[in-house]
N, C-alpha and C. Protein backbone atom coordinates (compact mmCIF):
# COMPACT_ATOMS: atom_id res chain seq x y z
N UNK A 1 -40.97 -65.89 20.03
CA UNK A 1 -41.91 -65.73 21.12
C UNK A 1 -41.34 -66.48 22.31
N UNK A 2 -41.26 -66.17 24.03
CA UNK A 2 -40.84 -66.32 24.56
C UNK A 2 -41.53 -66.84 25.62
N UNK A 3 -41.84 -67.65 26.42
CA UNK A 3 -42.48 -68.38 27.85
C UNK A 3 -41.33 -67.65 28.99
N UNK A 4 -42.09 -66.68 29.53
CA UNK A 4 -41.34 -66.39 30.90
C UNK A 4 -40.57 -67.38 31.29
N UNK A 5 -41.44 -68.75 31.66
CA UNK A 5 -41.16 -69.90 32.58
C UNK A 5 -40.50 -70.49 31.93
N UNK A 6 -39.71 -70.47 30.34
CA UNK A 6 -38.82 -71.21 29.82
C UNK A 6 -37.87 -71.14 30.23
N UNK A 7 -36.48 -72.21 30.73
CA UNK A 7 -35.21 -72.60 30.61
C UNK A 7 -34.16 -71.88 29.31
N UNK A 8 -34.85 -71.46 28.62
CA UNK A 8 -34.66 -71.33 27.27
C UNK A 8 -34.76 -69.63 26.51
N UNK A 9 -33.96 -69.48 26.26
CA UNK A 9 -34.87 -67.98 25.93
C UNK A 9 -34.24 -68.24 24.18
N UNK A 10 -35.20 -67.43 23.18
CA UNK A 10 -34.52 -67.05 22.14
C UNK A 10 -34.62 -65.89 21.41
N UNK A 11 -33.89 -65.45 20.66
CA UNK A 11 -33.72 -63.95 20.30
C UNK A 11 -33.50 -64.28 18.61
N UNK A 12 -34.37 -63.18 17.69
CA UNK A 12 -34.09 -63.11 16.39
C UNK A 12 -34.11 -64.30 15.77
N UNK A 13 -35.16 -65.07 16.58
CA UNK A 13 -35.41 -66.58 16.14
C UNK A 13 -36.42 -66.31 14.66
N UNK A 14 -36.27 -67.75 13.53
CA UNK A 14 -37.10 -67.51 12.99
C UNK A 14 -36.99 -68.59 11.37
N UNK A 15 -37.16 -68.80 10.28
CA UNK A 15 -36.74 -69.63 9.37
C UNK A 15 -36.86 -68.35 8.29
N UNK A 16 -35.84 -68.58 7.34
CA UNK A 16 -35.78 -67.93 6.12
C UNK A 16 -35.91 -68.91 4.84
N UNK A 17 -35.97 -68.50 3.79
CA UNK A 17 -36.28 -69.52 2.92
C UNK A 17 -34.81 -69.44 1.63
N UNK A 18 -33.95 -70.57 1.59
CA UNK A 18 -32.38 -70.52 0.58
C UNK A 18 -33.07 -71.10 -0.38
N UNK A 19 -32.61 -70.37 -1.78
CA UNK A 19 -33.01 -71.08 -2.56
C UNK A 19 -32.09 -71.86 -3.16
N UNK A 20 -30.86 -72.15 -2.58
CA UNK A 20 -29.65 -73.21 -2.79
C UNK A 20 -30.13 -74.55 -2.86
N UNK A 21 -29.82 -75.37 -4.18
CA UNK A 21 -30.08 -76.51 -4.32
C UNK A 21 -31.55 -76.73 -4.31
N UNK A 22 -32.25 -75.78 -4.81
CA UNK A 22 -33.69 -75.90 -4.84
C UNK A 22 -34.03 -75.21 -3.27
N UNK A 23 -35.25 -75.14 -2.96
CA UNK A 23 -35.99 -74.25 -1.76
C UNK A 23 -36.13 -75.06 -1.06
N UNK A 24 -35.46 -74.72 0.42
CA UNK A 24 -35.77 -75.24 1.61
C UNK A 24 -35.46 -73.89 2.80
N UNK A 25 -36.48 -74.26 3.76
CA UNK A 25 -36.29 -74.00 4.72
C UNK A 25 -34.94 -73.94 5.52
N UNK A 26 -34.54 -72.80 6.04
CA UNK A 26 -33.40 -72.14 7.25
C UNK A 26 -33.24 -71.96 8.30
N UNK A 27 -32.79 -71.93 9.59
CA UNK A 27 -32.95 -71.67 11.09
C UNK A 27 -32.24 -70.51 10.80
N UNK A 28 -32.43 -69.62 11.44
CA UNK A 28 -31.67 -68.18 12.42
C UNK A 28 -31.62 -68.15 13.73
N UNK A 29 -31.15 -67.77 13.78
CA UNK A 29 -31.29 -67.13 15.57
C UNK A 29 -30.62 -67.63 16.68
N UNK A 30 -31.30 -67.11 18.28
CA UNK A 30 -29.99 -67.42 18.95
C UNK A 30 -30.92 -68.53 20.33
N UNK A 31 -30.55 -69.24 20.93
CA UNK A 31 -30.78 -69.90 21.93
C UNK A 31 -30.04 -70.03 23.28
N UNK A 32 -30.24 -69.42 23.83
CA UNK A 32 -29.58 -68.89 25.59
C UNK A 32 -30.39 -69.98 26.63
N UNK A 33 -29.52 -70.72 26.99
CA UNK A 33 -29.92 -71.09 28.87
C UNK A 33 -30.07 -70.39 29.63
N UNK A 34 -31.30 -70.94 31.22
CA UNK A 34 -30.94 -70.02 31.72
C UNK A 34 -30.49 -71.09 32.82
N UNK A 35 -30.90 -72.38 32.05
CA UNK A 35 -30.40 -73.58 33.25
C UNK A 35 -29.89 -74.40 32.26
N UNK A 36 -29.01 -75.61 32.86
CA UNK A 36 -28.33 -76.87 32.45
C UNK A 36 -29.04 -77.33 31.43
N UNK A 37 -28.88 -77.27 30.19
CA UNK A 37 -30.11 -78.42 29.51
C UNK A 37 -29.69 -79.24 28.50
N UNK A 38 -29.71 -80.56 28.26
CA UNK A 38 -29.47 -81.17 27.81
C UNK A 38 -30.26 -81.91 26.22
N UNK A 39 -31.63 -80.89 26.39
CA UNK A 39 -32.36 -81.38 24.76
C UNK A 39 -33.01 -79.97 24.88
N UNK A 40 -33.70 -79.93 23.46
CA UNK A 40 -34.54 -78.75 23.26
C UNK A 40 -35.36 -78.57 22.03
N UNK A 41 -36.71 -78.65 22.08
CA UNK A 41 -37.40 -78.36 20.89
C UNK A 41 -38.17 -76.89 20.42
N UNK A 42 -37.91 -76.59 19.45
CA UNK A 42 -38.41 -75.70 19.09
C UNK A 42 -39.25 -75.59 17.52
N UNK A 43 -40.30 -75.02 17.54
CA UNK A 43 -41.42 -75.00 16.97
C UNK A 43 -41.49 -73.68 16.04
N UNK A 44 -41.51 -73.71 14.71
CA UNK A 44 -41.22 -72.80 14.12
C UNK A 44 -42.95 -72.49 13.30
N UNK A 45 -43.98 -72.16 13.37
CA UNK A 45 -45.04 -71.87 12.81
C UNK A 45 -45.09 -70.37 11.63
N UNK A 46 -45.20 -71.02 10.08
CA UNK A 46 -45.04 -70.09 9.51
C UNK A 46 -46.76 -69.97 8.80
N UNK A 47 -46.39 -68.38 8.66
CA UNK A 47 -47.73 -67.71 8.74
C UNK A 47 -47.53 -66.96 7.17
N UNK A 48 -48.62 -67.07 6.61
CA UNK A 48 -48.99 -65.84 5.58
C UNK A 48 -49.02 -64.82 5.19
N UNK A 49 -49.22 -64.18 4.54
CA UNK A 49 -49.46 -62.40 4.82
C UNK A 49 -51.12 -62.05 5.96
N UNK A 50 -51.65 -62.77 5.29
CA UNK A 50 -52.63 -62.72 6.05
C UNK A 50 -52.51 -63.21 7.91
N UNK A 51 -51.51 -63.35 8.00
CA UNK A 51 -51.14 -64.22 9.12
C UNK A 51 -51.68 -65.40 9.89
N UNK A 52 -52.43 -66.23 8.67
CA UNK A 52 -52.61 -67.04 8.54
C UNK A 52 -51.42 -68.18 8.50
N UNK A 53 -51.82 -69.34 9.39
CA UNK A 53 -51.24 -70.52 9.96
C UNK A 53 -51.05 -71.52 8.52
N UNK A 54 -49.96 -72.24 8.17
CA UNK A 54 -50.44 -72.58 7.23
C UNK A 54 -49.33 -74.13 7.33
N UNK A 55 -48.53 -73.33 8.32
CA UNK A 55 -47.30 -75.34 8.29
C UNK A 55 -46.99 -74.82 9.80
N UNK A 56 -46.37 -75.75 10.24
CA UNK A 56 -45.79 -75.99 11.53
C UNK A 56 -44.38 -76.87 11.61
N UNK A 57 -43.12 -76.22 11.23
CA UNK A 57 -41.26 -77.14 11.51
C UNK A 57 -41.37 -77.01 12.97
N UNK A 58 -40.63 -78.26 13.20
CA UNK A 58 -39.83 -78.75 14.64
C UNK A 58 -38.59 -79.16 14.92
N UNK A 59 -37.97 -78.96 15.48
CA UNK A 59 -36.65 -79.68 15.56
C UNK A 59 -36.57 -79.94 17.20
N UNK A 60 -35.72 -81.17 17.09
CA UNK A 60 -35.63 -81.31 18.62
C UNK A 60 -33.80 -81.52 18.33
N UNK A 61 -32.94 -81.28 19.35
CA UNK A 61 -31.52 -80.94 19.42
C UNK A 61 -30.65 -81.68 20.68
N UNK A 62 -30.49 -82.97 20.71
CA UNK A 62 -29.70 -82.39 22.25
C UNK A 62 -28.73 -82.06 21.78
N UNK A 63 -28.23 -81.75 23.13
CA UNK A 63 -26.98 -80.26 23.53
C UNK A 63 -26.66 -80.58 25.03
N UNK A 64 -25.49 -80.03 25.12
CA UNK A 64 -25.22 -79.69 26.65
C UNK A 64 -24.84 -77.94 26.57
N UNK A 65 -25.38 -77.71 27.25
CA UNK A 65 -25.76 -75.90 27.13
C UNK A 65 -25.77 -75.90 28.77
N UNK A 66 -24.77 -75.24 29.07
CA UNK A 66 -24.77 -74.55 30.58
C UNK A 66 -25.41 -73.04 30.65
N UNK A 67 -25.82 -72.88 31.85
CA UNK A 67 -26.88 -71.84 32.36
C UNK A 67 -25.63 -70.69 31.96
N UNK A 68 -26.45 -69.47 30.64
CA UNK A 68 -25.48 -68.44 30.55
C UNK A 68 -25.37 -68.71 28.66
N UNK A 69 -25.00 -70.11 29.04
CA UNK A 69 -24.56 -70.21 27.67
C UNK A 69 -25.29 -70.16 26.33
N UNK A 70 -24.88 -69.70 25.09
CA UNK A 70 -26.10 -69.91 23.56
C UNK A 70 -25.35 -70.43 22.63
N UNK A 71 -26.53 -71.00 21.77
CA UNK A 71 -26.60 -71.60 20.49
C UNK A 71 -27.23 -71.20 19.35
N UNK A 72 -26.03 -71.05 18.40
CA UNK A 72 -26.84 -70.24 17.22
C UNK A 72 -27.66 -71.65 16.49
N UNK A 73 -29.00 -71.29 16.20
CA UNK A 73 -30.30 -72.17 15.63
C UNK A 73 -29.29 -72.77 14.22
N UNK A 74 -28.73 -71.98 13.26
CA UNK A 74 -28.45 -72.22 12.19
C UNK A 74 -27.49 -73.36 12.58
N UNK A 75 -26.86 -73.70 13.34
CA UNK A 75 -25.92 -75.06 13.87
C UNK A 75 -26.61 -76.33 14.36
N UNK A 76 -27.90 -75.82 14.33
CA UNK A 76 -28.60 -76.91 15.10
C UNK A 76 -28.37 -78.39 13.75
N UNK A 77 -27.88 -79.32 14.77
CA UNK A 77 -27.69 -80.95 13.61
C UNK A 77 -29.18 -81.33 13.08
N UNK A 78 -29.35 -81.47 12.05
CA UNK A 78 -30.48 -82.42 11.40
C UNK A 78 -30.05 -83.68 9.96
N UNK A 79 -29.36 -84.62 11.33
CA UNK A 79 -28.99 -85.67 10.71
C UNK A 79 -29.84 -86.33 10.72
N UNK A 80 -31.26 -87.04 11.08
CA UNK A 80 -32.16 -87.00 10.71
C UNK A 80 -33.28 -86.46 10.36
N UNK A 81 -33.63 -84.79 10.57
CA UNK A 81 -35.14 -84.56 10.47
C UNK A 81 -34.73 -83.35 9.37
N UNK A 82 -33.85 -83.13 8.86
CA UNK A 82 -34.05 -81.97 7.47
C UNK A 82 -32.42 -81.69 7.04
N UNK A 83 -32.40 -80.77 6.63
CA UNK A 83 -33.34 -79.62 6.46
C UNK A 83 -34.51 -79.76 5.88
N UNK A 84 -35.01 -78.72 6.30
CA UNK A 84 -36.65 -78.94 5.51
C UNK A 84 -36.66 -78.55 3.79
N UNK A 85 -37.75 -79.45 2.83
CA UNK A 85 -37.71 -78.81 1.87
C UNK A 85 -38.70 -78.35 1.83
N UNK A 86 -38.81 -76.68 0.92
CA UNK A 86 -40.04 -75.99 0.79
C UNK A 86 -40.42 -76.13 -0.45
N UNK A 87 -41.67 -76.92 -1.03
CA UNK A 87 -42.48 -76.43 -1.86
C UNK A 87 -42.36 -75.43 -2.90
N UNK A 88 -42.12 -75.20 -4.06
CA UNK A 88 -42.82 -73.62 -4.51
C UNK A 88 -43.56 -72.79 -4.56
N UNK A 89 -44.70 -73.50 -4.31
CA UNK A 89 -45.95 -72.87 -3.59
C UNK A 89 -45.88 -72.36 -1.92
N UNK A 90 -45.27 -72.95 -1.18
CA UNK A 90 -45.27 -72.57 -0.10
C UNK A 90 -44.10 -71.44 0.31
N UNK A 91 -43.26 -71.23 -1.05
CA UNK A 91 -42.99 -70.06 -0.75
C UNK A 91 -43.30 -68.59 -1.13
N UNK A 92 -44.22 -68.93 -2.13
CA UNK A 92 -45.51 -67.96 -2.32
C UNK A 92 -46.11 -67.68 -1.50
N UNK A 93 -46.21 -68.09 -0.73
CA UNK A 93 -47.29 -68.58 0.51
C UNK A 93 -46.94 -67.83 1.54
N UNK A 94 -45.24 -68.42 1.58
CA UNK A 94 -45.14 -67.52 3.09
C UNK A 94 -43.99 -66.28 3.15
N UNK A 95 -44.35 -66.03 4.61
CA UNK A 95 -44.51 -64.29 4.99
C UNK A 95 -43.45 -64.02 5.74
N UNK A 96 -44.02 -65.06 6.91
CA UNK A 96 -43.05 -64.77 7.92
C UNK A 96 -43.35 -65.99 8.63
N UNK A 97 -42.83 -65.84 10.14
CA UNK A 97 -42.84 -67.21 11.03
C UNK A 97 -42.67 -66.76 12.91
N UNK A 98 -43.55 -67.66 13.11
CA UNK A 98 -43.57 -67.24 14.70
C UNK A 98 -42.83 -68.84 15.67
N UNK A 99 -41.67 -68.33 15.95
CA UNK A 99 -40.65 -69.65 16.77
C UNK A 99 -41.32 -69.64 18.39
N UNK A 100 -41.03 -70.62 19.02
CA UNK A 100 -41.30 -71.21 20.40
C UNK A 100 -40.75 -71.91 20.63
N UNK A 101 -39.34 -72.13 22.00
CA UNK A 101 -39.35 -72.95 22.50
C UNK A 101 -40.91 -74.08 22.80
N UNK A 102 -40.65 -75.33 22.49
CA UNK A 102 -41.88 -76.21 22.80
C UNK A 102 -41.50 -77.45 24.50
N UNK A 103 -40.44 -77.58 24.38
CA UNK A 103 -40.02 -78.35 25.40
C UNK A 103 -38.82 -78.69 25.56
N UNK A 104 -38.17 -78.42 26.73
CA UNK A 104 -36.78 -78.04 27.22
C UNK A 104 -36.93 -79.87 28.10
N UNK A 105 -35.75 -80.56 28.05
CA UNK A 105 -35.01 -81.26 28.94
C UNK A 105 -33.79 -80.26 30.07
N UNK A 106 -34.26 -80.82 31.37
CA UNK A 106 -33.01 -80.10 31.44
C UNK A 106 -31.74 -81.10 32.23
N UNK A 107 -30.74 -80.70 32.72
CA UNK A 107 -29.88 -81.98 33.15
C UNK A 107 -30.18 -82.43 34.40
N UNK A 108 -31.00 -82.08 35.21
CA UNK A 108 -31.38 -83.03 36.22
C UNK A 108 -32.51 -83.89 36.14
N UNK A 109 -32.72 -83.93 34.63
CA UNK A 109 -33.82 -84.96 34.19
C UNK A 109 -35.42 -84.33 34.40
N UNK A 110 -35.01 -83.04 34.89
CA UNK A 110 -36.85 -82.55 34.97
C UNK A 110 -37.17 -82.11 33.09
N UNK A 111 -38.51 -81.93 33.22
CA UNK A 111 -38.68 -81.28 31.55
C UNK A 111 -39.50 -80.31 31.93
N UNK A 112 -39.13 -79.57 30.82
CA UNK A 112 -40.27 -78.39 31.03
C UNK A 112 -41.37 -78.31 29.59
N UNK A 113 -42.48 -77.87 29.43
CA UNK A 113 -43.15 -78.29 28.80
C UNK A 113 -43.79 -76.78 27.92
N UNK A 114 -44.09 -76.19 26.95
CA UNK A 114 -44.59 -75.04 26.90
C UNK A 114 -46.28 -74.86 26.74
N UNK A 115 -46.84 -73.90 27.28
CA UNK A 115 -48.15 -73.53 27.44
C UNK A 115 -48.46 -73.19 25.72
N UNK A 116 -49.03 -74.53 25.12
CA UNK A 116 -49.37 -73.88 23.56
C UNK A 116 -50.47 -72.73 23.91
N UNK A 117 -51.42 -73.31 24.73
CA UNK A 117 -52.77 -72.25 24.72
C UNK A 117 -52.37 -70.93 24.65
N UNK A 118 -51.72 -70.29 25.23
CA UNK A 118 -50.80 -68.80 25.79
C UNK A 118 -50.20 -68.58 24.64
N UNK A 119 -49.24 -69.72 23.81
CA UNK A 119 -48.90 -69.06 22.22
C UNK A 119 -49.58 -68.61 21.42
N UNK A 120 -51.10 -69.33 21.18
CA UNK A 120 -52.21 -69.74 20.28
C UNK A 120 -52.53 -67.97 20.27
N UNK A 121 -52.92 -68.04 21.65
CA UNK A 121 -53.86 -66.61 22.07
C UNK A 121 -52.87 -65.46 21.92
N UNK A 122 -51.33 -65.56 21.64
CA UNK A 122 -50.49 -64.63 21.39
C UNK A 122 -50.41 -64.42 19.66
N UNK A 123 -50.67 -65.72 19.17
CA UNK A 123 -50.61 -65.78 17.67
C UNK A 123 -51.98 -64.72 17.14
N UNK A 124 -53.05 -65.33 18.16
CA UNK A 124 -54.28 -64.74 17.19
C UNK A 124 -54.17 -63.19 17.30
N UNK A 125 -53.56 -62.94 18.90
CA UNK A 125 -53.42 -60.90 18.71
C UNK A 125 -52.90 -60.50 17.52
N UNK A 126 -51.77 -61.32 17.71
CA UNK A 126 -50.85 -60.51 16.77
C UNK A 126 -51.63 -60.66 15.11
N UNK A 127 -52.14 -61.75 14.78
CA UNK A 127 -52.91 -61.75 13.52
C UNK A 127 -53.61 -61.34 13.47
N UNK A 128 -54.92 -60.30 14.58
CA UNK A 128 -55.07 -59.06 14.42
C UNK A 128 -54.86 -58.04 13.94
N UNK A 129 -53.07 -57.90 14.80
CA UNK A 129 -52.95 -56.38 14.63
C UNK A 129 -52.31 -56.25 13.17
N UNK A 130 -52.05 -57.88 12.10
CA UNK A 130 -51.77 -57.56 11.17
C UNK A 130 -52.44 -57.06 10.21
N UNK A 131 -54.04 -58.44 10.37
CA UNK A 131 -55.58 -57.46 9.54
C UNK A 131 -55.59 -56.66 9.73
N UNK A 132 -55.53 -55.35 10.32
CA UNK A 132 -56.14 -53.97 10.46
C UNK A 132 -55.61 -53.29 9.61
């Protein structure tokens, strides 16, 4: 899912679940500048069949990423915060997953921040149009 107003765009974003070395959580996808940025968090919310909310992964990354340039998610370092481990139950559980840039640094020290409300209200359509 994408914020117009993001620094950040991402494509085919999303977590898969390896069951290497027991079950944990995966990054995919791609991360494009559209400015200088020097950190970046992104918010991975995985959902149910029901598309129901049920965990929320984060990672935050710096980087130096020039405007133009991308980063494949699966490279992202987590020398401290994971990989994540999944549960066995929680992979019963889950379905799929809705990603967001959450907050971009960029290199002239401004930040940019993302509108959760605008995700929230994008999450609940879409968990709509999955009930029907």
């Amino acid at each position: 899912m994408n914020d117009r107003s993001s620094p950040i765009r991402l494509e085919n974003a999303g977590i898969v679940v390896s069951e290497r070395a027991n079950y944990s959580y995966v990054l995919r996808g791609i991360a494009t500048a559209w400015a200088e940025v020097t950190e970046v968090e992104v918010h991975f919310m995985l959902l149910d069949s029901r598309g129901d909310h049920f965990k929320t992964l984060s990672h935050t990354q710096k980087t130096t990423l020039k405007s133009g340039n991308s980063l494949l998610l699966d490279r992202f370092s987590f020398a401290r915060s994971g990989p994540w481990k999944a549960e066995a139950g929680e992979v019963k559980q889950f379905a799929t997953s809705v990603s967001f840039v959450a907050r971009v640094q960029k290199s002239d020290g401004t930040e940019w921040i993302a509108d959760t409300r605008g995700i929230v209200q994008e999450i609940q359509a879409l968990k709509s149009k999955v009930t029907k």
